[in-house]
N, C-alpha and C. Protein backbone atom coordinates (compact mmCIF):
# COMPACT_ATOMS: atom_id res chain seq x y z
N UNK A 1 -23.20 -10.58 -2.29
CA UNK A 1 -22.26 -10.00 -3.23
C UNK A 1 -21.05 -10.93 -3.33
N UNK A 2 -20.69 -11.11 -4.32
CA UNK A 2 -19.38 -11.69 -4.72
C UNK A 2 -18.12 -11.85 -3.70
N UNK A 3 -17.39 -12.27 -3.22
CA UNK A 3 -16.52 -11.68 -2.62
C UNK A 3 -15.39 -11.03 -2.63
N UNK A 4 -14.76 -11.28 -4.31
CA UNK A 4 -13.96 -10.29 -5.41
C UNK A 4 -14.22 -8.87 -5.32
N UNK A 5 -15.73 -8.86 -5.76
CA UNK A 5 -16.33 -7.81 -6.02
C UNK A 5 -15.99 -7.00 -4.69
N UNK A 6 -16.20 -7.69 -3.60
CA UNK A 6 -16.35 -6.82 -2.31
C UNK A 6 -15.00 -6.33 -1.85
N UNK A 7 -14.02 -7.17 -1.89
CA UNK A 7 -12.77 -6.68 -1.92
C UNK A 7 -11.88 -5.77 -2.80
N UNK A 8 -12.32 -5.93 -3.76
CA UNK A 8 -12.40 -4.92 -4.70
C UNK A 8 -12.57 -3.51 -4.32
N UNK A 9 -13.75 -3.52 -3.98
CA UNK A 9 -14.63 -2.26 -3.47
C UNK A 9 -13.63 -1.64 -2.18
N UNK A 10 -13.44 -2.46 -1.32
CA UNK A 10 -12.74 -2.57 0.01
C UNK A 10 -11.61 -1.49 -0.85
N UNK A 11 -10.85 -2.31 -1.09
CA UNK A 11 -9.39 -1.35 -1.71
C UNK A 11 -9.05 -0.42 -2.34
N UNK A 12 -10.27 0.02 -3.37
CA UNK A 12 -10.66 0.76 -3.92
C UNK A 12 -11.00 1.99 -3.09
N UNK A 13 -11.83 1.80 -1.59
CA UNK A 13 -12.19 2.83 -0.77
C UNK A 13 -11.28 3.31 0.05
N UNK A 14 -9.84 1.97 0.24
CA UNK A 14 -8.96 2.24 0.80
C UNK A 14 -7.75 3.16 0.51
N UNK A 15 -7.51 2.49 -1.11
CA UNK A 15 -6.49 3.80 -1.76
C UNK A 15 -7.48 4.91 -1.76
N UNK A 16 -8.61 5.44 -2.27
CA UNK A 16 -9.14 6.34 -2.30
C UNK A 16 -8.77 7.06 -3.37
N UNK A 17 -8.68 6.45 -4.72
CA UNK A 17 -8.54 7.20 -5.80
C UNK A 17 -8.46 6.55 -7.36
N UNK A 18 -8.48 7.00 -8.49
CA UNK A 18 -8.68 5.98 -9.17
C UNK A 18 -7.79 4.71 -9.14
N UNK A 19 -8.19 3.69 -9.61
CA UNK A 19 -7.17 2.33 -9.90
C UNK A 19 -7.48 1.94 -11.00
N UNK A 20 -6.33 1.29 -11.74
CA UNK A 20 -6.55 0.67 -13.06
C UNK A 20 -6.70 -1.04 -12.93
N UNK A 21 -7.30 -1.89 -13.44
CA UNK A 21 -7.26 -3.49 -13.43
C UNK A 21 -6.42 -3.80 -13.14
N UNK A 22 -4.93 -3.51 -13.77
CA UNK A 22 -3.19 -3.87 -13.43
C UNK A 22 -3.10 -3.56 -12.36
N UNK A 23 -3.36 -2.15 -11.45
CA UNK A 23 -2.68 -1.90 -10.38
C UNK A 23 -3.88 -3.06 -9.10
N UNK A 24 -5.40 -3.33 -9.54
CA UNK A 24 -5.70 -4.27 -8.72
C UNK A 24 -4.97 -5.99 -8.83
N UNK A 25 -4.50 -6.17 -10.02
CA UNK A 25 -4.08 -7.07 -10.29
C UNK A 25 -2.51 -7.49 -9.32
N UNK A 26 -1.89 -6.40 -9.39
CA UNK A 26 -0.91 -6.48 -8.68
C UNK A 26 -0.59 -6.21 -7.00
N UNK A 27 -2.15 -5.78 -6.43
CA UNK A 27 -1.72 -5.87 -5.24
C UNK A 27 -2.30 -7.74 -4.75
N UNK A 28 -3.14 -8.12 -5.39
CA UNK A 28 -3.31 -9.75 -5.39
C UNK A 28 -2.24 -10.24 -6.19
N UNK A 29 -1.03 -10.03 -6.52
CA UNK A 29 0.21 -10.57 -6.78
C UNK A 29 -0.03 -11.66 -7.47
N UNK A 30 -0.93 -11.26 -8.68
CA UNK A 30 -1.58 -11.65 -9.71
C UNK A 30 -2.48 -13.71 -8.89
N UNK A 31 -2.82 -13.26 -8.06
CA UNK A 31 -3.69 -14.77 -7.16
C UNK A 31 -4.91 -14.60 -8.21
N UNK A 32 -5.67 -13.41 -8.49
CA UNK A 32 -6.65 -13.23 -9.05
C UNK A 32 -6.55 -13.30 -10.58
N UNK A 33 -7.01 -13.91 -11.50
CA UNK A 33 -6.51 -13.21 -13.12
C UNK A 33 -6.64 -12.41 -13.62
N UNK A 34 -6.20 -11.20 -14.20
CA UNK A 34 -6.78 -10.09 -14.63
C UNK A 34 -7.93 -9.99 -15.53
N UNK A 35 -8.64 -11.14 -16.06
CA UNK A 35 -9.66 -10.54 -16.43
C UNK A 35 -10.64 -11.10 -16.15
N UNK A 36 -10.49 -11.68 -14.77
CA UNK A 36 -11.94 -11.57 -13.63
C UNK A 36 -11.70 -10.32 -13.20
N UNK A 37 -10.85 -9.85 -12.86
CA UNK A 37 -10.62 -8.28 -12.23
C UNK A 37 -10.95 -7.29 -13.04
N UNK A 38 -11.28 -7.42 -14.31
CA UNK A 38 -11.83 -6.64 -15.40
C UNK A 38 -13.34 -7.06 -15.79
N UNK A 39 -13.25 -8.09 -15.61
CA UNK A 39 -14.89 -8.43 -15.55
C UNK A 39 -16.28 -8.00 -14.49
N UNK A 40 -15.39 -8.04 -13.42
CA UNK A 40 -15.70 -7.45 -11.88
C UNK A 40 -16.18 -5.99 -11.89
N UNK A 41 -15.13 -5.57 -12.61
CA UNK A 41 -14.96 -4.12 -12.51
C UNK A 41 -15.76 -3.28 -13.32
N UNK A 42 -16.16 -4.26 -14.62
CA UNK A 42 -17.36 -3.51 -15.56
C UNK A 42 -18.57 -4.06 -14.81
N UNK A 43 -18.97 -4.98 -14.38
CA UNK A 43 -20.26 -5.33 -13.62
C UNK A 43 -20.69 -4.39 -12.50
N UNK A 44 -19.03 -3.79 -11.48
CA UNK A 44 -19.45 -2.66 -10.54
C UNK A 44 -19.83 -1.42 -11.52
N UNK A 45 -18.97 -1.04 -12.80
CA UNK A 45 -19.62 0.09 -13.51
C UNK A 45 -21.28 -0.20 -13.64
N UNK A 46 -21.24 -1.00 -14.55
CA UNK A 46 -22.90 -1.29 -14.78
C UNK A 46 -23.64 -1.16 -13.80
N UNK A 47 -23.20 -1.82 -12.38
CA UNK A 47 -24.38 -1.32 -11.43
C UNK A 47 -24.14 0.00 -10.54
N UNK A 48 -22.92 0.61 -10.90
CA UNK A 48 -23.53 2.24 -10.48
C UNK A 48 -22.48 2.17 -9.15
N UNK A 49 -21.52 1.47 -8.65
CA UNK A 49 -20.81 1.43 -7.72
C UNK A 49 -19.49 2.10 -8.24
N UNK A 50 -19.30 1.93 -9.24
CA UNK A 50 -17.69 2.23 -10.02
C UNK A 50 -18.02 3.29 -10.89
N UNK A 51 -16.91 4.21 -11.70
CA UNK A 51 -17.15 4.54 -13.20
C UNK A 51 -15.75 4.38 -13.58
N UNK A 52 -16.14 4.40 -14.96
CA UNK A 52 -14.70 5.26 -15.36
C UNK A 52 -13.95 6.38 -14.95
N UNK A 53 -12.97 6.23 -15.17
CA UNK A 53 -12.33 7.53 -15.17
C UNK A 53 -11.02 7.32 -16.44
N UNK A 54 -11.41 8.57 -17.62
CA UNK A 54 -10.24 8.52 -18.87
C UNK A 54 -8.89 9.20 -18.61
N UNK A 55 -7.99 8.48 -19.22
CA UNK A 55 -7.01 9.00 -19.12
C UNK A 55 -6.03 7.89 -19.84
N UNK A 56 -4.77 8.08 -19.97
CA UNK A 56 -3.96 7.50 -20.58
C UNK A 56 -4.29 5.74 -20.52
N UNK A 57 -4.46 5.13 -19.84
CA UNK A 57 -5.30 3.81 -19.29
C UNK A 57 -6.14 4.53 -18.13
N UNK A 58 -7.13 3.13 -18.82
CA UNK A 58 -9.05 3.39 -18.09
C UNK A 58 -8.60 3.02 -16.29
N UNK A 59 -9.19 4.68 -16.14
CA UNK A 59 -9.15 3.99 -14.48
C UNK A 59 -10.61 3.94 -13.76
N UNK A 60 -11.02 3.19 -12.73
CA UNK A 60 -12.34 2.74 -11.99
C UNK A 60 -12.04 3.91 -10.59
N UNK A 61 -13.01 4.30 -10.43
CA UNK A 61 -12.91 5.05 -8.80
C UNK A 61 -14.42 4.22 -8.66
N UNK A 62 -14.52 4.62 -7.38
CA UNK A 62 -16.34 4.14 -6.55
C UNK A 62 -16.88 5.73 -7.03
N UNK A 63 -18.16 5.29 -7.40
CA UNK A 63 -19.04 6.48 -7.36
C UNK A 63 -19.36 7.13 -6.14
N UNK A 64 -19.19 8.37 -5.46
CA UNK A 64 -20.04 9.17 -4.17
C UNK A 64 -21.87 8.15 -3.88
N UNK A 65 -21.10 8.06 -2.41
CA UNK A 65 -22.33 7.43 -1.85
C UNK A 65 -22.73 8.18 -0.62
N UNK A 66 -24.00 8.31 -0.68
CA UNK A 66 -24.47 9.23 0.48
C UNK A 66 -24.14 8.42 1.76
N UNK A 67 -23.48 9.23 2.86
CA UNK A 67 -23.68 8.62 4.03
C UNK A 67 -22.07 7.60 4.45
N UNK A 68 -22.45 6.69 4.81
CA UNK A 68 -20.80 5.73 5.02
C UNK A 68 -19.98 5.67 3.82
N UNK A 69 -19.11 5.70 4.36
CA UNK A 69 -17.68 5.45 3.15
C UNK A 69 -18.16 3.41 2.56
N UNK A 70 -18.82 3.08 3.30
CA UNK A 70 -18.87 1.60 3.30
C UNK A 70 -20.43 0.74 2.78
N UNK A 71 -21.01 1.82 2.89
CA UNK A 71 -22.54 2.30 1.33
C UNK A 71 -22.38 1.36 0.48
N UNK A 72 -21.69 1.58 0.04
CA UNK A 72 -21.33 0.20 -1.16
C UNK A 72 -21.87 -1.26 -1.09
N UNK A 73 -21.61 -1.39 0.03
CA UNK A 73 -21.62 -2.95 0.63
C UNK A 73 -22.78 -3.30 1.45
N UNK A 74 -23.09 -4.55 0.99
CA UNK A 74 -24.23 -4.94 1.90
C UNK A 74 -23.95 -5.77 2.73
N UNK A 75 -24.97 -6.30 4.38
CA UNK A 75 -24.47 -6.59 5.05
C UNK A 75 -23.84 -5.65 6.36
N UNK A 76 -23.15 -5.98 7.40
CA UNK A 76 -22.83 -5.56 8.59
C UNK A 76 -21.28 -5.63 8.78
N UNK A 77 -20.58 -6.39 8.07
CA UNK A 77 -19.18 -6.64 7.96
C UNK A 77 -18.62 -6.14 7.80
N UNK A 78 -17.66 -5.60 8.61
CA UNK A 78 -16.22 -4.60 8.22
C UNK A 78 -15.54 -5.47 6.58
N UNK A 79 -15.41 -4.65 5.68
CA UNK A 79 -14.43 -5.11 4.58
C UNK A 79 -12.78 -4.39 4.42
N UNK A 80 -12.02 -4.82 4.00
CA UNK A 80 -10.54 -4.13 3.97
C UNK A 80 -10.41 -5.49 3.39
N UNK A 81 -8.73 -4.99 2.77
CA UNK A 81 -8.44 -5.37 1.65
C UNK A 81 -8.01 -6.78 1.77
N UNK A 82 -7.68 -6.89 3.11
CA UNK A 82 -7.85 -8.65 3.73
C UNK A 82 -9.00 -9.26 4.05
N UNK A 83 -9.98 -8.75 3.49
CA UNK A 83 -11.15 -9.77 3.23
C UNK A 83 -12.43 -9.29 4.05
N UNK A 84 -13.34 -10.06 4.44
CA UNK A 84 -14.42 -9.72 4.96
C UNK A 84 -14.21 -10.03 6.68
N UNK A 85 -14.61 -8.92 7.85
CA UNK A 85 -14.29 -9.23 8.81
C UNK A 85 -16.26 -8.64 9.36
N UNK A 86 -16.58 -9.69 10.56
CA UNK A 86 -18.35 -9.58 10.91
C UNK A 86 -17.83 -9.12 12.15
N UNK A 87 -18.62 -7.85 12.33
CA UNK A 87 -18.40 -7.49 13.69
C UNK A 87 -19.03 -8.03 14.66
């Protein structure tokens, strides 16, 4: 998996609620460009990790995954929002 993508995911599980592209954009203090972070973010929709969520601006939550909060991710590696850590 990407490693955007995975961090992504990471922070996403960490706030625990929707996020919009801007608000991922701004905790990478714009390092990332916003529209790899929007590109990212429709590729996790498409594969069933993300959805929408409507509202005044489009927000992404993770879809319910049976079992670990960390389902998402493949691999053995602790993820958080500082990156990939191998236990």
């Amino acid at each position: 998996m990407n490693e955007t993508k995975a961090l992504m995911i990471a922070v996403m599980g960490e706030f625990d609620r929707p996020m919009t592209s801007a608000e991922l954009y701004a905790i990478w203090d714009g390092t990332k460009p916003l529209q790899v972070i929007e590109y990212h973010l429709s590729t996790l929709v498409k594969a069933g990790v993300a959805e929408v969520v409507y509202g005044p601006e489009l927000h992404f939550c993770l879809t319910p995954a049976s079992g670990d909060s960390k389902s998402h991710l493949p691999g053995s590696g602790a993820v958080s929002a500082y990156g990939v850590q191998a236990h």
